[in-house]
Protein backbone atom coordinates (compact mmCIF):
# COMPACT_ATOMS: atom_id res chain seq x y z
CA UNK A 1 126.76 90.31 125.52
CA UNK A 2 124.67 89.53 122.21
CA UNK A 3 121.56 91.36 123.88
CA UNK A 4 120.66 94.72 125.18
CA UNK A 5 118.91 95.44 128.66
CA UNK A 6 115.24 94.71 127.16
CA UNK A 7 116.20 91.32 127.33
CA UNK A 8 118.64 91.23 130.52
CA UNK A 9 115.17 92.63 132.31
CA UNK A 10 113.47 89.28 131.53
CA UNK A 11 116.00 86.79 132.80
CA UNK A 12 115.62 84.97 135.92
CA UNK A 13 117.06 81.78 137.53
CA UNK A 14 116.76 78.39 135.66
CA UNK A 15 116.01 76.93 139.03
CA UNK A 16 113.85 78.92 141.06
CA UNK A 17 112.82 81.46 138.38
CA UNK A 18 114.21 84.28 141.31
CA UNK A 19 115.68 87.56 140.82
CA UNK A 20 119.77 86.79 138.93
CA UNK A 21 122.23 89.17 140.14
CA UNK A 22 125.22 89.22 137.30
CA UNK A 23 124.40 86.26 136.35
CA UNK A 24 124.08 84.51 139.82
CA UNK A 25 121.05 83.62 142.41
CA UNK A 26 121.22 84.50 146.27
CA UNK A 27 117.91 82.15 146.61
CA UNK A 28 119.72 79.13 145.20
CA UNK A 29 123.07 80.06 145.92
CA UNK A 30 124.67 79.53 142.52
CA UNK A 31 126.65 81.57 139.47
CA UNK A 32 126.06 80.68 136.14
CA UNK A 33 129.13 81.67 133.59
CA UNK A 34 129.35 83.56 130.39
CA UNK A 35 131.19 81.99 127.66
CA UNK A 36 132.53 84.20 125.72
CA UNK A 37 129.47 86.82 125.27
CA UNK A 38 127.02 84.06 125.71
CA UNK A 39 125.41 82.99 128.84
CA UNK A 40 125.19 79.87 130.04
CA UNK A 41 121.46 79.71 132.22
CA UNK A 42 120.98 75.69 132.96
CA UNK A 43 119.70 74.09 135.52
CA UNK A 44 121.93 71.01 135.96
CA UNK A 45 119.46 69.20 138.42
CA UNK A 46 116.66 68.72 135.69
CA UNK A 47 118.29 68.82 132.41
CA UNK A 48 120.53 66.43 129.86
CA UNK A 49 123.01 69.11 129.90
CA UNK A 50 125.90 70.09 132.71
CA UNK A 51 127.36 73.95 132.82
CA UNK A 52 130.16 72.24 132.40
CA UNK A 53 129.43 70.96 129.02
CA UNK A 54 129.18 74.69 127.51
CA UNK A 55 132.23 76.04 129.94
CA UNK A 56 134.30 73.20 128.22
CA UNK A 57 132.83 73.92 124.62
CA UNK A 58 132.15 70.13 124.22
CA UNK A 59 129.40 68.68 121.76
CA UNK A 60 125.96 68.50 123.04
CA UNK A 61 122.75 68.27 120.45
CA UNK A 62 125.41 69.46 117.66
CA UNK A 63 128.16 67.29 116.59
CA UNK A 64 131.68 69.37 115.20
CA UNK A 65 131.50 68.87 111.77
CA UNK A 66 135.12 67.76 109.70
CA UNK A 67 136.14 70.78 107.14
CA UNK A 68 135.09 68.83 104.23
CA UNK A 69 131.78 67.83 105.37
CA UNK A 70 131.23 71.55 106.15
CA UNK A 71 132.18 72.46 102.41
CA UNK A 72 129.78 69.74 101.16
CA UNK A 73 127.09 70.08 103.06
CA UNK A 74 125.46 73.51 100.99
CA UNK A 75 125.99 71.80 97.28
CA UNK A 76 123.49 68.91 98.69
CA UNK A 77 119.93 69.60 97.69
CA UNK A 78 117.61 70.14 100.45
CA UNK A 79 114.69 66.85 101.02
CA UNK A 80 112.26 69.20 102.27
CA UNK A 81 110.28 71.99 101.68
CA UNK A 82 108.47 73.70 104.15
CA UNK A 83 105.60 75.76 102.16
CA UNK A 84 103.83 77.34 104.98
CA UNK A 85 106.55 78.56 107.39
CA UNK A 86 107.41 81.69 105.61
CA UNK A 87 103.75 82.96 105.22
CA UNK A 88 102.70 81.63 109.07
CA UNK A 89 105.79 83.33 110.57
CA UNK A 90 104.93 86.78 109.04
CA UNK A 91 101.11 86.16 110.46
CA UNK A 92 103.16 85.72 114.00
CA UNK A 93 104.82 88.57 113.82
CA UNK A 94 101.82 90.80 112.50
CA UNK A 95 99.55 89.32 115.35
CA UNK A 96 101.79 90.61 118.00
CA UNK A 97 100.88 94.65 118.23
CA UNK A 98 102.45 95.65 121.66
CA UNK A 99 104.94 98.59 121.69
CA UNK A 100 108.31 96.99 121.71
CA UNK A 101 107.40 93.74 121.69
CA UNK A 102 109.83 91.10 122.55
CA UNK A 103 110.15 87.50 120.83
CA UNK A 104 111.62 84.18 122.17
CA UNK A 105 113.54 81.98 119.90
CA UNK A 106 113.76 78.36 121.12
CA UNK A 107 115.86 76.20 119.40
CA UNK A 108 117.40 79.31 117.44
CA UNK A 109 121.11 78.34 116.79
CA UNK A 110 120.13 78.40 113.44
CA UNK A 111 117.96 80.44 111.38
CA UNK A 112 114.98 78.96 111.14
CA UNK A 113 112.84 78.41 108.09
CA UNK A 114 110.59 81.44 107.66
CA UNK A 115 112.31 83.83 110.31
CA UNK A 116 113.80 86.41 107.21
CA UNK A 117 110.23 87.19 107.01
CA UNK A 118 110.03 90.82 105.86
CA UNK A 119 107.54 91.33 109.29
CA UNK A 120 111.05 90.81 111.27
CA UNK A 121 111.87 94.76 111.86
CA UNK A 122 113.66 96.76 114.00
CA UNK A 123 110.05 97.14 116.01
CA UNK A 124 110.91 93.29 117.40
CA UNK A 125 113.57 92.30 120.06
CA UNK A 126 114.84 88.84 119.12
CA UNK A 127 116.28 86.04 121.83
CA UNK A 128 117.49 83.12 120.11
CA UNK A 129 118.52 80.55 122.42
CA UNK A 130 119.72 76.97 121.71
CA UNK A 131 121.31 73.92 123.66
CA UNK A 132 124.39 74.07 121.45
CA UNK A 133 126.45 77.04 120.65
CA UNK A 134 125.73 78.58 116.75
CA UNK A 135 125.94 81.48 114.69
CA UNK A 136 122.86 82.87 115.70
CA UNK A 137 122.94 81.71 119.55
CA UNK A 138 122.44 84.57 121.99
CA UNK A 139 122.00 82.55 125.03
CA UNK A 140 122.38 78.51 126.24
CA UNK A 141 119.10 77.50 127.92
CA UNK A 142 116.93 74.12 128.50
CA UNK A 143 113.53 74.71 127.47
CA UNK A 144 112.45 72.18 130.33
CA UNK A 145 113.27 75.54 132.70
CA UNK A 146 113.86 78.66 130.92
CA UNK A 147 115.31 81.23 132.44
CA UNK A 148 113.05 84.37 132.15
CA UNK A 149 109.91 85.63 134.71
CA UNK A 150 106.58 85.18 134.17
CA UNK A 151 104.63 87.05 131.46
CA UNK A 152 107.69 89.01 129.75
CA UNK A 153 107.61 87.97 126.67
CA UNK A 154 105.26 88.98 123.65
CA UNK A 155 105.83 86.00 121.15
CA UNK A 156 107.59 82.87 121.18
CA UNK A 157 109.16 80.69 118.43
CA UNK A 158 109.45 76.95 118.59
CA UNK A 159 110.56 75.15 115.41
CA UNK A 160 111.58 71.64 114.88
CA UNK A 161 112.79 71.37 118.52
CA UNK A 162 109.68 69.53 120.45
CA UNK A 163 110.65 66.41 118.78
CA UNK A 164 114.29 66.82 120.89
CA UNK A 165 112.96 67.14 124.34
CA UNK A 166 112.83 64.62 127.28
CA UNK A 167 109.23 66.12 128.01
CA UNK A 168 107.97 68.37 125.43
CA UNK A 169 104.38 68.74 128.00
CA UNK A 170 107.05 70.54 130.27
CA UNK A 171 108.10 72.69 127.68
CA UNK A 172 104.84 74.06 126.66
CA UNK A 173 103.83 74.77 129.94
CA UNK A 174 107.32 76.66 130.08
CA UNK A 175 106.38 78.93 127.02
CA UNK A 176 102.63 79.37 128.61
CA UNK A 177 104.45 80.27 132.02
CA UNK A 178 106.98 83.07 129.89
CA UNK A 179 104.03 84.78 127.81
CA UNK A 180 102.22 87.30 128.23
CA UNK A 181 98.72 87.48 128.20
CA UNK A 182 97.29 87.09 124.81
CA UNK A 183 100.80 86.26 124.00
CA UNK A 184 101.13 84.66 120.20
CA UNK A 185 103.00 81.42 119.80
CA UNK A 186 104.65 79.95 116.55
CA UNK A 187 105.40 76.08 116.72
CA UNK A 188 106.62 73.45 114.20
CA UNK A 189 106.93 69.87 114.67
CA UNK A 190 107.64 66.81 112.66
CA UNK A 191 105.10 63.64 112.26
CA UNK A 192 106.44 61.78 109.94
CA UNK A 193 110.52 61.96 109.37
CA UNK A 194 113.29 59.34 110.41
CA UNK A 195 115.40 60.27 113.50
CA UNK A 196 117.58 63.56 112.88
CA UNK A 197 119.37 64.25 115.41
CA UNK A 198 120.47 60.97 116.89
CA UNK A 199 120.48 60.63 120.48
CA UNK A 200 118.60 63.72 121.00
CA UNK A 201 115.50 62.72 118.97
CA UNK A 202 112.32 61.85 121.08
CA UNK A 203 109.44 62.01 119.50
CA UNK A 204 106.84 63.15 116.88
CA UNK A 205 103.27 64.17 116.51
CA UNK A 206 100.03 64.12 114.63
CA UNK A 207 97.75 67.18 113.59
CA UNK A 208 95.57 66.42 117.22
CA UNK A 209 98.87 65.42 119.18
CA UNK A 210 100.96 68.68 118.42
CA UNK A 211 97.00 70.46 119.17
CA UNK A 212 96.74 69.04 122.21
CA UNK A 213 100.86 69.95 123.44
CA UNK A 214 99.06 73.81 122.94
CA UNK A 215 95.71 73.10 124.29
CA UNK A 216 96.46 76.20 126.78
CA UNK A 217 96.59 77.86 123.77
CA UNK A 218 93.36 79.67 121.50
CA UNK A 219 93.64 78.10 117.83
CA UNK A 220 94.24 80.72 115.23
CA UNK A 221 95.41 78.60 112.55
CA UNK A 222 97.21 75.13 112.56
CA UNK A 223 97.89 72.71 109.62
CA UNK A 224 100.82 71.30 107.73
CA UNK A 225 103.81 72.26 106.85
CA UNK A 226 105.75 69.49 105.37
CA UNK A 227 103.54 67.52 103.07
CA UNK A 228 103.43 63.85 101.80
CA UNK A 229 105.88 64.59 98.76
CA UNK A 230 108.65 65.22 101.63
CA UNK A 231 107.88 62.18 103.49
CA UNK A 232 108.73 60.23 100.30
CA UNK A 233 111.73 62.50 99.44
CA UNK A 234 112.83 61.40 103.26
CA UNK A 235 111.73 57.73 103.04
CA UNK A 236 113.92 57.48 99.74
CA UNK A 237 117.23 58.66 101.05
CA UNK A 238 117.17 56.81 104.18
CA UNK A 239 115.95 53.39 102.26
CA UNK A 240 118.93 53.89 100.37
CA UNK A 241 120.88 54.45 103.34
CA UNK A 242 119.69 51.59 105.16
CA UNK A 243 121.54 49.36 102.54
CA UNK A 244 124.63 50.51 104.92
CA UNK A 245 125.81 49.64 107.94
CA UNK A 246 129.02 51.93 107.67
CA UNK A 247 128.31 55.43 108.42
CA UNK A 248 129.85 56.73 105.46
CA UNK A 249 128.54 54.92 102.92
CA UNK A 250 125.65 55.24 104.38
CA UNK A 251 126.25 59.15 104.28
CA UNK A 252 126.93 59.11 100.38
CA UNK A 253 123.71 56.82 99.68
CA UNK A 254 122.22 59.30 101.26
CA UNK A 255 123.51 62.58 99.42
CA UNK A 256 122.90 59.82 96.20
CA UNK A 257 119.22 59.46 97.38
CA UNK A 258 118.97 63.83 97.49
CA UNK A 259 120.47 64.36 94.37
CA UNK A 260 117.85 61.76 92.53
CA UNK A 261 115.14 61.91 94.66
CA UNK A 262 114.52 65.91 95.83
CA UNK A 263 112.28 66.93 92.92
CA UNK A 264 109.54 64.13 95.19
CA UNK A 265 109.21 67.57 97.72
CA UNK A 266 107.45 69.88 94.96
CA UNK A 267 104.38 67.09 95.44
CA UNK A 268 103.53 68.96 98.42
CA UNK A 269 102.32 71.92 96.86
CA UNK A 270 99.23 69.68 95.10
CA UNK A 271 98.45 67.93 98.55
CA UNK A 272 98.84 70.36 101.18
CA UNK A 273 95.88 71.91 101.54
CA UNK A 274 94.02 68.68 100.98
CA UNK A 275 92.25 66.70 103.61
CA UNK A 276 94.98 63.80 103.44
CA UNK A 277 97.83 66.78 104.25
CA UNK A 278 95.91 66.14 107.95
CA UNK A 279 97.16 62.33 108.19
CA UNK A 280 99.88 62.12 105.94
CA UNK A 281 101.93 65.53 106.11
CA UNK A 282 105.76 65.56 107.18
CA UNK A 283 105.32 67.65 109.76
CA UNK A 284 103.11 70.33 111.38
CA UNK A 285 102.66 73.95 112.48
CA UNK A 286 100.12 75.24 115.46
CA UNK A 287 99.91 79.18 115.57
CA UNK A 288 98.06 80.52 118.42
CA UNK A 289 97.33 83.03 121.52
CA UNK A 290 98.02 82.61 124.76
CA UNK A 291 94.64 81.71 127.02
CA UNK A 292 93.66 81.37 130.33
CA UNK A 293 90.66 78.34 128.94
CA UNK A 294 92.13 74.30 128.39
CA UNK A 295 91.05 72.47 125.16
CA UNK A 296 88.89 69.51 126.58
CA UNK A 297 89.75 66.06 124.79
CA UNK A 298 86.25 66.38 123.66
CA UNK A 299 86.60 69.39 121.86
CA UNK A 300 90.56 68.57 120.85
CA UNK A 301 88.80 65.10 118.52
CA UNK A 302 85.84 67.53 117.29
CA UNK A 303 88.68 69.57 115.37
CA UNK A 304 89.67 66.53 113.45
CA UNK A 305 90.09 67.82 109.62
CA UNK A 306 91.57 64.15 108.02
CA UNK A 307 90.69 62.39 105.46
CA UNK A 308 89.89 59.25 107.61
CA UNK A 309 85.84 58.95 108.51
């Protein structure tokens, strides 16, 4: 198992959220397997994804890569440049003051961007769960029904993975429902970027849209993360692309377009702190607390900070 009893302690049914027994439920009469040392907690009934999908290693959000795309992939500049996450993160982590605090990692296959943070010590417990087996994956859960009881956990982590949910409203609720009280949340979402993730690529949000997801949540800070200069390095590479209706041309007018056209990122750091970052950004981050109080609509169009009168 890639996690200690801290975290076996928080883990309950995907379908009932009752007691699990080694990894099965007496309430809903059901087993859930271990795949290696990774668990596999979904709830078939209300998700994209079957047990079966994970107990037959097939490709779910995450297609297998060929050798040579693999090799390639690192030597390709990056499009975008996410100035905030790093400094926001460590904020999260310094927020949360509880003795042996433990933090949830939606979407965590992957390291995301800010999470080598020096704030991430051995005081933290880290869960990093995912829909597709990664390096980092400790455990295969939906985020539609996550698997843990109420109020267990001190901090949760939800980056670039609201945009790949059926019903990211759901979700949210789900990371109120795991919190504890005054827990701290960490979220990042895109606004404006081109589907990613094919299929499994629903939707995007303004500033006030990604507030309202969290209006559950207290405010401590919110803003963008991705500026305009990334929307441009984006818009480039997948104009070029578009030239293309095979996929692998369309793949190398694509690497073309990052080669030539990833300097357009370092904009950001003249606009992102500007009014216009509010309308215009990439993509956005909302860092708050846990509350028992609702944002009203009212109050969720007062906190407007755009450049648009």
């Amino acid at each position: 198992m890639r996690f200690g009893p801290a975290i076996l302690e928080t883990l309950a049914c995907p379908r009932c959220k009752g007691a699990l027994t080694a990894f099965g439920c007496a309430a809903c009469a059901v087993s859930f397997p271990v795949v290696g040392d990774i668990p596999v907690l979904i709830n078939d009934a209300n998700s994209l994804f079957r047990v079966e999908n994970f107990v037959e290693k097939r490709d779910t959000t995450w297609k297998t890569e060929t050798n040579w795309k693999r090799k390639l992939k690192p030597l390709i500049p990056s499009i975008t440049l996410n100035i905030t996450s790093r400094r926001k993160i460590e904020k999260f982590f310094s927020g949360i003051t509880a003795e042996s605090p433990k933090v949830l990692i939606v979407g965590g296959a992957i390291e995301g961007s800010g999470l080598e943070v020096d704030a991430v010590t051995d005081r933290f417990t880290l869960l990093e769960t995912d829909v597709a087996f990664g390096e980092r994956t400790q455990l295969i859960c939906d985020a539609h029904d996550l698997p843990f009881k109420d109020e267990t956990y001190d901090g949760v982590i939800v980056q670039f993975v609201l945009e790949h949910v059926l019903d990211p409203v759901r979700c949210v609720a789900e990371i109120h429902r795991v919190l504890k009280p005054d827990g701290h949340v960490y979220s990042d979402t895109p606004f404006m970027q081109q589907v990613h993730s094919g299929r499994y690529d629903f939707g995007r949000f303004s500033h006030l849209g990604h507030r309202r997801l969290f209006r559950q949540f207290t405010e401590i800070e919110s803003g963008a993360s991705c500026g305009a200069g990334t929307v441009l390095a984006w818009s480039y590479c997948w104009f070029l692309q578009s030239f293309f209706s095979n996929q692998t041309l369309g793949q190398i007018a694509w690497a073309f377009g990052a080669f030539t056209g990833f300097w357009l990122k370092y904009f950001d750091y003249f606009f992102i702190d500007k009014p216009t970052a509010f309308d215009a950004a990439s993509s956005y981050y909302f860092l708050g607390k846990k509350s028992a109080e609702v944002l009203s609509d009212t109050d969720l169009i007062s906190g407007y900070k755009g450049a648009i009168g």
